[in-house]
C-alpha atoms as a PDB file:
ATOM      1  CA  UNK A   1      98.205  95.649 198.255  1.00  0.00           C
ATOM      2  CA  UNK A   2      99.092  98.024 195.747  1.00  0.00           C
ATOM      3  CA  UNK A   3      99.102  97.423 191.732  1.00  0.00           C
ATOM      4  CA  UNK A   4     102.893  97.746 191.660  1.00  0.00           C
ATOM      5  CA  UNK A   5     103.221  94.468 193.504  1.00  0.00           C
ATOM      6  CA  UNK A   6     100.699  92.680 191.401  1.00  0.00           C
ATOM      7  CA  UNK A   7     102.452  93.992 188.058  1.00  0.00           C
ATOM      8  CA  UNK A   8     105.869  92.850 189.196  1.00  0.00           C
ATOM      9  CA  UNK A   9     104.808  89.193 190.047  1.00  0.00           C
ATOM     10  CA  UNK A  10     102.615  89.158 187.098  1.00  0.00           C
ATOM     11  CA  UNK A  11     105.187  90.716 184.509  1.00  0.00           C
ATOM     12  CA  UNK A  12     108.095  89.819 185.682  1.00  0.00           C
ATOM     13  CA  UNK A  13     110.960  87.109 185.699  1.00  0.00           C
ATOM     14  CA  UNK A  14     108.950  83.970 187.441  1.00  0.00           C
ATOM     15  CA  UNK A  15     110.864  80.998 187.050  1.00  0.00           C
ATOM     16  CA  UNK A  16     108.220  78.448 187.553  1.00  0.00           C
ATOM     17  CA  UNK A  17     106.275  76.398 185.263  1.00  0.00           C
ATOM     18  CA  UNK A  18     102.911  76.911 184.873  1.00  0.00           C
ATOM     19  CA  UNK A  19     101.044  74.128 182.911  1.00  0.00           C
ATOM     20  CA  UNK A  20      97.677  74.533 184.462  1.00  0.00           C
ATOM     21  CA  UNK A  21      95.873  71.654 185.888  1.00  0.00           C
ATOM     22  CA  UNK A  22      93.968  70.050 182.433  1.00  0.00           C
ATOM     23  CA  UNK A  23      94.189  66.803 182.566  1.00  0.00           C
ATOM     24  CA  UNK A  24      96.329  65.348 179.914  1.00  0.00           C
ATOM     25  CA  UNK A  25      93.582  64.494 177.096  1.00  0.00           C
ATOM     26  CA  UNK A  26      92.151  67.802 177.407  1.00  0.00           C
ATOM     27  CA  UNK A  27      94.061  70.371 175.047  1.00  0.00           C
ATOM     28  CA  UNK A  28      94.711  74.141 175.072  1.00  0.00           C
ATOM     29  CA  UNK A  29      93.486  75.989 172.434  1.00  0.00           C
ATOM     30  CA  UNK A  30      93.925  79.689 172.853  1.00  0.00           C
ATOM     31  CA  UNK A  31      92.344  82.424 174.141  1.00  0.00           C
ATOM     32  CA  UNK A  32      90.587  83.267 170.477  1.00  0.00           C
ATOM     33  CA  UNK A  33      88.144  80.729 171.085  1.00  0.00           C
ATOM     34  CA  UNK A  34      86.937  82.232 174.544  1.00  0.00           C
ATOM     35  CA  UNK A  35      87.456  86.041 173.133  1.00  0.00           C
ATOM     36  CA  UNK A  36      84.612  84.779 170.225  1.00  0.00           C
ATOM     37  CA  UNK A  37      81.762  85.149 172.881  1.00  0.00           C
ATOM     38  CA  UNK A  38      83.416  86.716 175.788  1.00  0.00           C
ATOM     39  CA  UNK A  39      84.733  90.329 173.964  1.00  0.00           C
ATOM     40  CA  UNK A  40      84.557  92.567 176.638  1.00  0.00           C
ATOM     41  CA  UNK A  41      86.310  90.199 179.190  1.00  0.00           C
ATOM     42  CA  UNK A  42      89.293  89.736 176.497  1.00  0.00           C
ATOM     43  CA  UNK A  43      89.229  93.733 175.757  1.00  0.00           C
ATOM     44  CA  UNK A  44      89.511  94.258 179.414  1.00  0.00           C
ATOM     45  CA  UNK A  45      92.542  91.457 179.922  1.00  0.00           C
ATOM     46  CA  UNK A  46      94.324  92.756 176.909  1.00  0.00           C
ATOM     47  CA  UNK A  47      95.560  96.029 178.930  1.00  0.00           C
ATOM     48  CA  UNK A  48      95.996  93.853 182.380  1.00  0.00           C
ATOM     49  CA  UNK A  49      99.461  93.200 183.596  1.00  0.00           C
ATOM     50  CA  UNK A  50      98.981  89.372 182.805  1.00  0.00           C
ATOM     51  CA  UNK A  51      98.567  89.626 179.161  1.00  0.00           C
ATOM     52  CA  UNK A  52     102.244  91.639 178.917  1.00  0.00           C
ATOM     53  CA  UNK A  53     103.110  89.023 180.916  1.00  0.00           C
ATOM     54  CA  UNK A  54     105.883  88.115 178.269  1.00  0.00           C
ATOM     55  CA  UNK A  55     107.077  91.624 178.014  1.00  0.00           C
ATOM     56  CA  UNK A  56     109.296  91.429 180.991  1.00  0.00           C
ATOM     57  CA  UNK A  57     111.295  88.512 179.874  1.00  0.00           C
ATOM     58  CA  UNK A  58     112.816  90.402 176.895  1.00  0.00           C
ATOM     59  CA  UNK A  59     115.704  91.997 176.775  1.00  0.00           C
ATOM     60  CA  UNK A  60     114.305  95.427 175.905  1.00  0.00           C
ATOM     61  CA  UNK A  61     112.308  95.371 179.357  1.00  0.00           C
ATOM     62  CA  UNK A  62     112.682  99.068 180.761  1.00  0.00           C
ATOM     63  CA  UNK A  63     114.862 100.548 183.770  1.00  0.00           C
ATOM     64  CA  UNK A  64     112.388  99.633 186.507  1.00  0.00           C
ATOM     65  CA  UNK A  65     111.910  95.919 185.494  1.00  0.00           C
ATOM     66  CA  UNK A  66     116.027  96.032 184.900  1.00  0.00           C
ATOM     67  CA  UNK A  67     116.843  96.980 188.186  1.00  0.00           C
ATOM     68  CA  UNK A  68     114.351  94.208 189.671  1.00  0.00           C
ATOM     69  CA  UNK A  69     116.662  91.964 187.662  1.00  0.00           C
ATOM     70  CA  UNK A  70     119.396  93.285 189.153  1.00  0.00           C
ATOM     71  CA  UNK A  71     117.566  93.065 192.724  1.00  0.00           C
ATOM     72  CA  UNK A  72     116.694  89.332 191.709  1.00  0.00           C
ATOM     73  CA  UNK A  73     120.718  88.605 191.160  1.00  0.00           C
ATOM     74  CA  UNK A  74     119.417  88.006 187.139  1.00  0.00           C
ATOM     75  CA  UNK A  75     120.571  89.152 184.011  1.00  0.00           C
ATOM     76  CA  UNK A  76     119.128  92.354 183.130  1.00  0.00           C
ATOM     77  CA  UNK A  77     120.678  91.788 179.140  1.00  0.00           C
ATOM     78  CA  UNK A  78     119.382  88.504 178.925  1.00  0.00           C
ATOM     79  CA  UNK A  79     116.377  87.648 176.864  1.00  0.00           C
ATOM     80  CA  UNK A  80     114.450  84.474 179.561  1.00  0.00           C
ATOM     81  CA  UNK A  81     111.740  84.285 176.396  1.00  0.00           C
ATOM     82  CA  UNK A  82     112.970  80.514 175.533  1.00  0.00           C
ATOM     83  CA  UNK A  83     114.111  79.562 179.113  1.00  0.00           C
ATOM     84  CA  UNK A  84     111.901  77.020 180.055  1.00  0.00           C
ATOM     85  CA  UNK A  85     112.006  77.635 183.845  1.00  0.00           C
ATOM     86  CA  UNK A  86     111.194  80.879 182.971  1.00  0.00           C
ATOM     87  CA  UNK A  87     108.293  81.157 180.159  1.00  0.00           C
ATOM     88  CA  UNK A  88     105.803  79.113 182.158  1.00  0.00           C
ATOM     89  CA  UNK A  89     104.218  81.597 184.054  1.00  0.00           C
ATOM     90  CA  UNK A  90     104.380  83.900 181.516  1.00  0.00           C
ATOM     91  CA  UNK A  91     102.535  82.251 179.170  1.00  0.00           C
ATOM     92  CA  UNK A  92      99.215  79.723 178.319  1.00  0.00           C
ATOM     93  CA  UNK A  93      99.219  76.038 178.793  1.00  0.00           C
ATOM     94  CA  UNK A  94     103.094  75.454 178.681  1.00  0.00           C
ATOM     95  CA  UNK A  95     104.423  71.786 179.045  1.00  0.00           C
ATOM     96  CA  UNK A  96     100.626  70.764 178.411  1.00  0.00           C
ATOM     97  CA  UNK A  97      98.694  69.670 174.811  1.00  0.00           C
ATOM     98  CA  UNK A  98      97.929  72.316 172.636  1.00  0.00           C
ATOM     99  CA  UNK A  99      99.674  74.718 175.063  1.00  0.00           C
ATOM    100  CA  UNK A 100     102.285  77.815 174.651  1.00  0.00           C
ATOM    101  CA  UNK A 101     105.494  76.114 172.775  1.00  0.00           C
ATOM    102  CA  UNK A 102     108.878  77.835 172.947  1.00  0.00           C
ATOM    103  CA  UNK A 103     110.331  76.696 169.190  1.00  0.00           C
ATOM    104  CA  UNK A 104     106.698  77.173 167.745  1.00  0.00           C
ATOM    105  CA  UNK A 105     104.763  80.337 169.888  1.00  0.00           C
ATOM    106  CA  UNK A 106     101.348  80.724 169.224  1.00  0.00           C
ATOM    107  CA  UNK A 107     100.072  84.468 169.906  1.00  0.00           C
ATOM    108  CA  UNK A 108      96.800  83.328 171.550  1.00  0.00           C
ATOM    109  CA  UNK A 109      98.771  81.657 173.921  1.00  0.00           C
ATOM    110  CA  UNK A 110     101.297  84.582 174.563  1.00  0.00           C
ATOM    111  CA  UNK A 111     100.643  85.423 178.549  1.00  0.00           C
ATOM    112  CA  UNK A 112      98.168  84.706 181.049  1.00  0.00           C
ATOM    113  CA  UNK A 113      95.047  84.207 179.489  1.00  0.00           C
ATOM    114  CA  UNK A 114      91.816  82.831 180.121  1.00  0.00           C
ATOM    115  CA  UNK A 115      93.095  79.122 180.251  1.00  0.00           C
ATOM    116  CA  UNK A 116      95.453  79.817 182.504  1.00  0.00           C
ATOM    117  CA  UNK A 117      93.004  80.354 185.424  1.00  0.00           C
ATOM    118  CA  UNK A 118      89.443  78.864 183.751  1.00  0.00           C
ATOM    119  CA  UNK A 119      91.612  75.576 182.458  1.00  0.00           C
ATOM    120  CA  UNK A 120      91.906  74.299 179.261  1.00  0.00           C
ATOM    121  CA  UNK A 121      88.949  74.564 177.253  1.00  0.00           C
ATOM    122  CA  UNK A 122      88.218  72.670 174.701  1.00  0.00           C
ATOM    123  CA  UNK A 123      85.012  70.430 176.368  1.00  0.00           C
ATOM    124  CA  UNK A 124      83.509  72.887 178.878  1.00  0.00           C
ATOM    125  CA  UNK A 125      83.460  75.478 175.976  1.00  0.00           C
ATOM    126  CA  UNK A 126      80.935  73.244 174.191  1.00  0.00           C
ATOM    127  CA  UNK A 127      78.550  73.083 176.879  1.00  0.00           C
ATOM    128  CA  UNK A 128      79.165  76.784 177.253  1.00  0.00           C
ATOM    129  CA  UNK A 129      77.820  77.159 173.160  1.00  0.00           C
ATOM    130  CA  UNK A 130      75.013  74.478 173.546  1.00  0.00           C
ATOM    131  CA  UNK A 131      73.505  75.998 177.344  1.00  0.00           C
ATOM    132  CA  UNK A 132      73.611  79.373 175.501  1.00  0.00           C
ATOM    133  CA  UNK A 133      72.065  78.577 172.671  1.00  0.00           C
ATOM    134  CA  UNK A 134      69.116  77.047 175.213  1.00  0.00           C
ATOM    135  CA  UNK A 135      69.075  79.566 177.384  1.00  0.00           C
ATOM    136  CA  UNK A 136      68.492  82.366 174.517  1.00  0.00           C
ATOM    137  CA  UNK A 137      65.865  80.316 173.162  1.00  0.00           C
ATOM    138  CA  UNK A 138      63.894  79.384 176.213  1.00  0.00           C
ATOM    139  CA  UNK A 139      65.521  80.932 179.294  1.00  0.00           C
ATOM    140  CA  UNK A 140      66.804  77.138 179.851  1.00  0.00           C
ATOM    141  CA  UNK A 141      69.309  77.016 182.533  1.00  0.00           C
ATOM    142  CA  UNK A 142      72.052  74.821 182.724  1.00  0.00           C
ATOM    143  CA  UNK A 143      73.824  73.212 185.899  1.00  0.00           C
ATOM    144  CA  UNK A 144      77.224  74.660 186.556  1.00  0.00           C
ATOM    145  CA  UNK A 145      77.932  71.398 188.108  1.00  0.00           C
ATOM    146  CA  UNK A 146      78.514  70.377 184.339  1.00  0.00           C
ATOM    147  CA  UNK A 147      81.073  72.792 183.658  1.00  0.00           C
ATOM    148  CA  UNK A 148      83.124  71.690 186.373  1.00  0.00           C
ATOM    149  CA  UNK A 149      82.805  68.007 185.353  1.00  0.00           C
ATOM    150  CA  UNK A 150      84.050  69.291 181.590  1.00  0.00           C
ATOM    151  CA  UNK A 151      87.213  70.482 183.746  1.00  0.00           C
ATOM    152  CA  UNK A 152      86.474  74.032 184.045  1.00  0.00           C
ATOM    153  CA  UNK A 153      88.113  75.610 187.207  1.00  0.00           C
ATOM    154  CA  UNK A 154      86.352  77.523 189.837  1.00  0.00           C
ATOM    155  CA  UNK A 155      88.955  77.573 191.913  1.00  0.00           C
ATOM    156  CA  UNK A 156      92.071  79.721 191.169  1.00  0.00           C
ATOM    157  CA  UNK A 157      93.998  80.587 194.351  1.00  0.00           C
ATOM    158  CA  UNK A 158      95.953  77.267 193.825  1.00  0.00           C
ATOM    159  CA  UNK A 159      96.778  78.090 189.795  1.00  0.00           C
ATOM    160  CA  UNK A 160      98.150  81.685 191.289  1.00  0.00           C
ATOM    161  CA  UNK A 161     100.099  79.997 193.951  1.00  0.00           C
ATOM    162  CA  UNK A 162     101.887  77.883 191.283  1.00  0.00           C
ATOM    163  CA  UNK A 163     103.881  81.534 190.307  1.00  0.00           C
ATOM    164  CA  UNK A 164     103.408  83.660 192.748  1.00  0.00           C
ATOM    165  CA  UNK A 165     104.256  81.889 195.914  1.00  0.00           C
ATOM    166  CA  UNK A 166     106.208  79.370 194.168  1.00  0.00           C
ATOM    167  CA  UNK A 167     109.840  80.747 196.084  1.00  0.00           C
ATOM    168  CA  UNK A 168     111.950  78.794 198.866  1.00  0.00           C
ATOM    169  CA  UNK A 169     110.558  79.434 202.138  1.00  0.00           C
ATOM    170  CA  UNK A 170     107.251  80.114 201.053  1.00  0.00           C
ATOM    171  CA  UNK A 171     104.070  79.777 202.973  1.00  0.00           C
ATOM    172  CA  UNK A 172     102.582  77.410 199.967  1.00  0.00           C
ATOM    173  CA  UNK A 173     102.915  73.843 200.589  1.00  0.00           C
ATOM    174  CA  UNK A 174     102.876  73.028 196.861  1.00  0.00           C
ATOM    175  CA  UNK A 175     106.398  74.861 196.535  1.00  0.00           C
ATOM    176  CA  UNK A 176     108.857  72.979 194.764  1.00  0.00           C
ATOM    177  CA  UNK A 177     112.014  73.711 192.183  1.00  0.00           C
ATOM    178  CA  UNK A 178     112.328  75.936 189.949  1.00  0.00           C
ATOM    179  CA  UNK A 179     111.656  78.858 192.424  1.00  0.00           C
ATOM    180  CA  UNK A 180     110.930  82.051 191.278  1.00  0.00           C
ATOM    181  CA  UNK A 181     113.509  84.720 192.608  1.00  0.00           C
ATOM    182  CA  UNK A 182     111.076  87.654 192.751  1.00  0.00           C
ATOM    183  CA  UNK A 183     110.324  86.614 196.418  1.00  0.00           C
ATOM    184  CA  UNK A 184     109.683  88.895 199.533  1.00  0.00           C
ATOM    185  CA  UNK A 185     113.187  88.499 200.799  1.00  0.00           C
ATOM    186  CA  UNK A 186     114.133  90.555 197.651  1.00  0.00           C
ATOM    187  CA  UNK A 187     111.422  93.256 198.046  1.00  0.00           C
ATOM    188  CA  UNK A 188     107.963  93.411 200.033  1.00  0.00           C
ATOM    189  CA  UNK A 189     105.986  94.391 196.649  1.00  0.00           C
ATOM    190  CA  UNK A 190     106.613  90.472 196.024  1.00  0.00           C
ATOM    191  CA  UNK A 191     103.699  89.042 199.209  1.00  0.00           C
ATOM    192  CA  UNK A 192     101.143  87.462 197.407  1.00  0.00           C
ATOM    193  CA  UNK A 193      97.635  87.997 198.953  1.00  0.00           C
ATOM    194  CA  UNK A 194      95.015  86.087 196.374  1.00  0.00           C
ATOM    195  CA  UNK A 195      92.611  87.792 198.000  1.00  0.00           C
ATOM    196  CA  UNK A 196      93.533  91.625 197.211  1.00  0.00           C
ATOM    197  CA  UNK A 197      94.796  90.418 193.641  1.00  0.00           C
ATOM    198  CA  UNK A 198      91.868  89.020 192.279  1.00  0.00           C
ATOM    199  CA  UNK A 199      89.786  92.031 193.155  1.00  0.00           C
ATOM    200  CA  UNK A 200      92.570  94.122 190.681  1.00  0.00           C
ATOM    201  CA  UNK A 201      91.065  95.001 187.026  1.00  0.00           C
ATOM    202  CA  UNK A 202      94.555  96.298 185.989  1.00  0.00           C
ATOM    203  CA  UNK A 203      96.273  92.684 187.012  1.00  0.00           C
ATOM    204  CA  UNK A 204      93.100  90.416 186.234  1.00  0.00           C
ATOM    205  CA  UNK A 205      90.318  91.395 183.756  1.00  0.00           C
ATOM    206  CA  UNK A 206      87.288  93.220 184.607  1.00  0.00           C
ATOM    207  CA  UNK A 207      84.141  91.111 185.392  1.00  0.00           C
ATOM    208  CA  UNK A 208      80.982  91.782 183.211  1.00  0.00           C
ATOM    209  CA  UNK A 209      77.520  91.265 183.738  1.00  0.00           C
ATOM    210  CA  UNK A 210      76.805  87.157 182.879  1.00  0.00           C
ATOM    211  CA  UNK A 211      73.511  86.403 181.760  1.00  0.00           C
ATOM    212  CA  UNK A 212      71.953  83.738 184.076  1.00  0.00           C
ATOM    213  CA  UNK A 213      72.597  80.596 181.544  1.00  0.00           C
ATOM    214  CA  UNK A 214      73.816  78.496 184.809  1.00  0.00           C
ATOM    215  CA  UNK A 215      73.076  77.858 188.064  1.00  0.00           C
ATOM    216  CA  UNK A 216      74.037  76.233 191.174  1.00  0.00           C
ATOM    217  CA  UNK A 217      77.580  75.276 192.909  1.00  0.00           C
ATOM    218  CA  UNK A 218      80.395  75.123 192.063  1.00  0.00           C
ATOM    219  CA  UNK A 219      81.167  79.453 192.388  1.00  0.00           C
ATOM    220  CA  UNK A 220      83.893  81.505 193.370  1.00  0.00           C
ATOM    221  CA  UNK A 221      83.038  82.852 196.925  1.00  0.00           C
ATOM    222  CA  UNK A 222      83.522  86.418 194.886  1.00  0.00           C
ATOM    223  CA  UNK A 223      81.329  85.615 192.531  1.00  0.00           C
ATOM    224  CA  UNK A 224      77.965  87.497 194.243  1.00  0.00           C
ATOM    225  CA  UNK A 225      80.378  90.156 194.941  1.00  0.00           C
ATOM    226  CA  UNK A 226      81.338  91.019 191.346  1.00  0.00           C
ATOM    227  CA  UNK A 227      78.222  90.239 189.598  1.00  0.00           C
ATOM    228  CA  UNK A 228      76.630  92.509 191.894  1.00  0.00           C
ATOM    229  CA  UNK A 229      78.345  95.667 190.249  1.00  0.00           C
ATOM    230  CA  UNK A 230      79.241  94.058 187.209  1.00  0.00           C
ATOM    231  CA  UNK A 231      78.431  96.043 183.657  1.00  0.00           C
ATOM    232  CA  UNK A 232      76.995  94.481 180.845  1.00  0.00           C
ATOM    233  CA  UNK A 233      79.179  92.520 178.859  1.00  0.00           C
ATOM    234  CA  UNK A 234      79.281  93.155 175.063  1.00  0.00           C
ATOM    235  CA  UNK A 235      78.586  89.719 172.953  1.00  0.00           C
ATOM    236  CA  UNK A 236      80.577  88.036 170.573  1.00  0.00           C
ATOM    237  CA  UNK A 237      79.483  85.094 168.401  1.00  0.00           C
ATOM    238  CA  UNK A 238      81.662  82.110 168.082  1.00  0.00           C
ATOM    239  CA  UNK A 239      83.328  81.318 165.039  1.00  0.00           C
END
């Protein structure tokens, strides 16, 4: 799979609704909080396809996203940025706490960001500051287990299903109204294989060296694979 394909379902008319899967007394607060500490993971996503996410559902999109509009049997002069069956998967947290509101947008929340796959973040982020601050001062490693139990997700396939497979028809059992039009009936660059897309820096960000503060299950089955190239991440500090 090409990056074409991932762009389009990415950036591009998805009429689904995205809330992520925090449960309802855990707010979203914005990728600022996670860009603090994790600055060359939000410098990578800031060119990816995900954060523009938004872009395509203006009405100022250019020819290539028009004529998928066209293909899609949309409205190519139609601005989608306050339809709600729309803005969900083009955006953080919608329909949730503290998430991406259409009469009140937040710019940390504008796109696909960190929450949208990691999960809300309020509680896991404090055991993130409080293992760090260990591990720096004693090489003290932390569980991941407790991450998890915070309601961080390790598991994303199913929070990328919820747009990008999320059409009648589809192989996804967790289908279900409103469908996204972009589907592989329309064009072929639509198939979504998690698989290839999570391996693409220009759709996801780039992964960065982490620093050993946790241990243990749960991990990504990729995770080996990425650290084991990864570069070393440049630090921010929490504010």
């Amino acid at each position: 799979m090409k990056y074409p394909m991932v762009c389009a379902l990415a950036a591009v008319v998805v009429f689904a609704t995205m809330a992520g899967s925090a449960s309802a007394e855990t707010a979203f607060e914005g990728r600022k909080k996670c860009s603090n500490c994790h600055k060359s993971e939000s410098d990578s996503w800031i060119k990816t396809a995900h954060a523009k996410a938004v872009d395509s559902l203006k009405a100022d999109r250019n020819k290539e996203k028009n004529a998928a509009m066209v293909k899609a049997k949309l409205d190519p002069k139609k601005d989608y940025t306050k339809d709600k069956d729309c803005i969900g998967c083009h955006v953080t947290g919608f329909g949730s706490e503290g998430g991406y509101e259409i009469s009140d947008p937040d710019k940390f929340l504008v796109g696909v960001g960190c929450e949208s796959c990691h999960g809300a973040g309020p509680d896991y982020r404090k055991i993130h500051r409080k293992a760090g601050e260990a591990f720096e001062k004693s090489k003290k490693v932390t569980a991941r287990e407790s991450l998890a139990e915070a309601g961080q997700d390790f598991e994303f396939v199913e929070k990328c299903n919820a747009c990008h497979l999320n059409y009648e028809g589809s192989p996804w059992k967790g289908a279900k109204k409103p469908y996204t039009p972009f589907t592989p009936k329309v064009d072929k660059k639509y198939a979504f294989d998690f698989e290839k897309s999570v391996r693409n820096n220009k759709a996801m960000h780039e992964h960065f060296k982490l620093a050993g503060t946790f241990e243990g299950p749960p991990t990504p089955k990729f995770h080996e694979e990425f650290q084991k190239d990864a570069k070393p991440a440049e630090i921010g500090k929490e504010e």
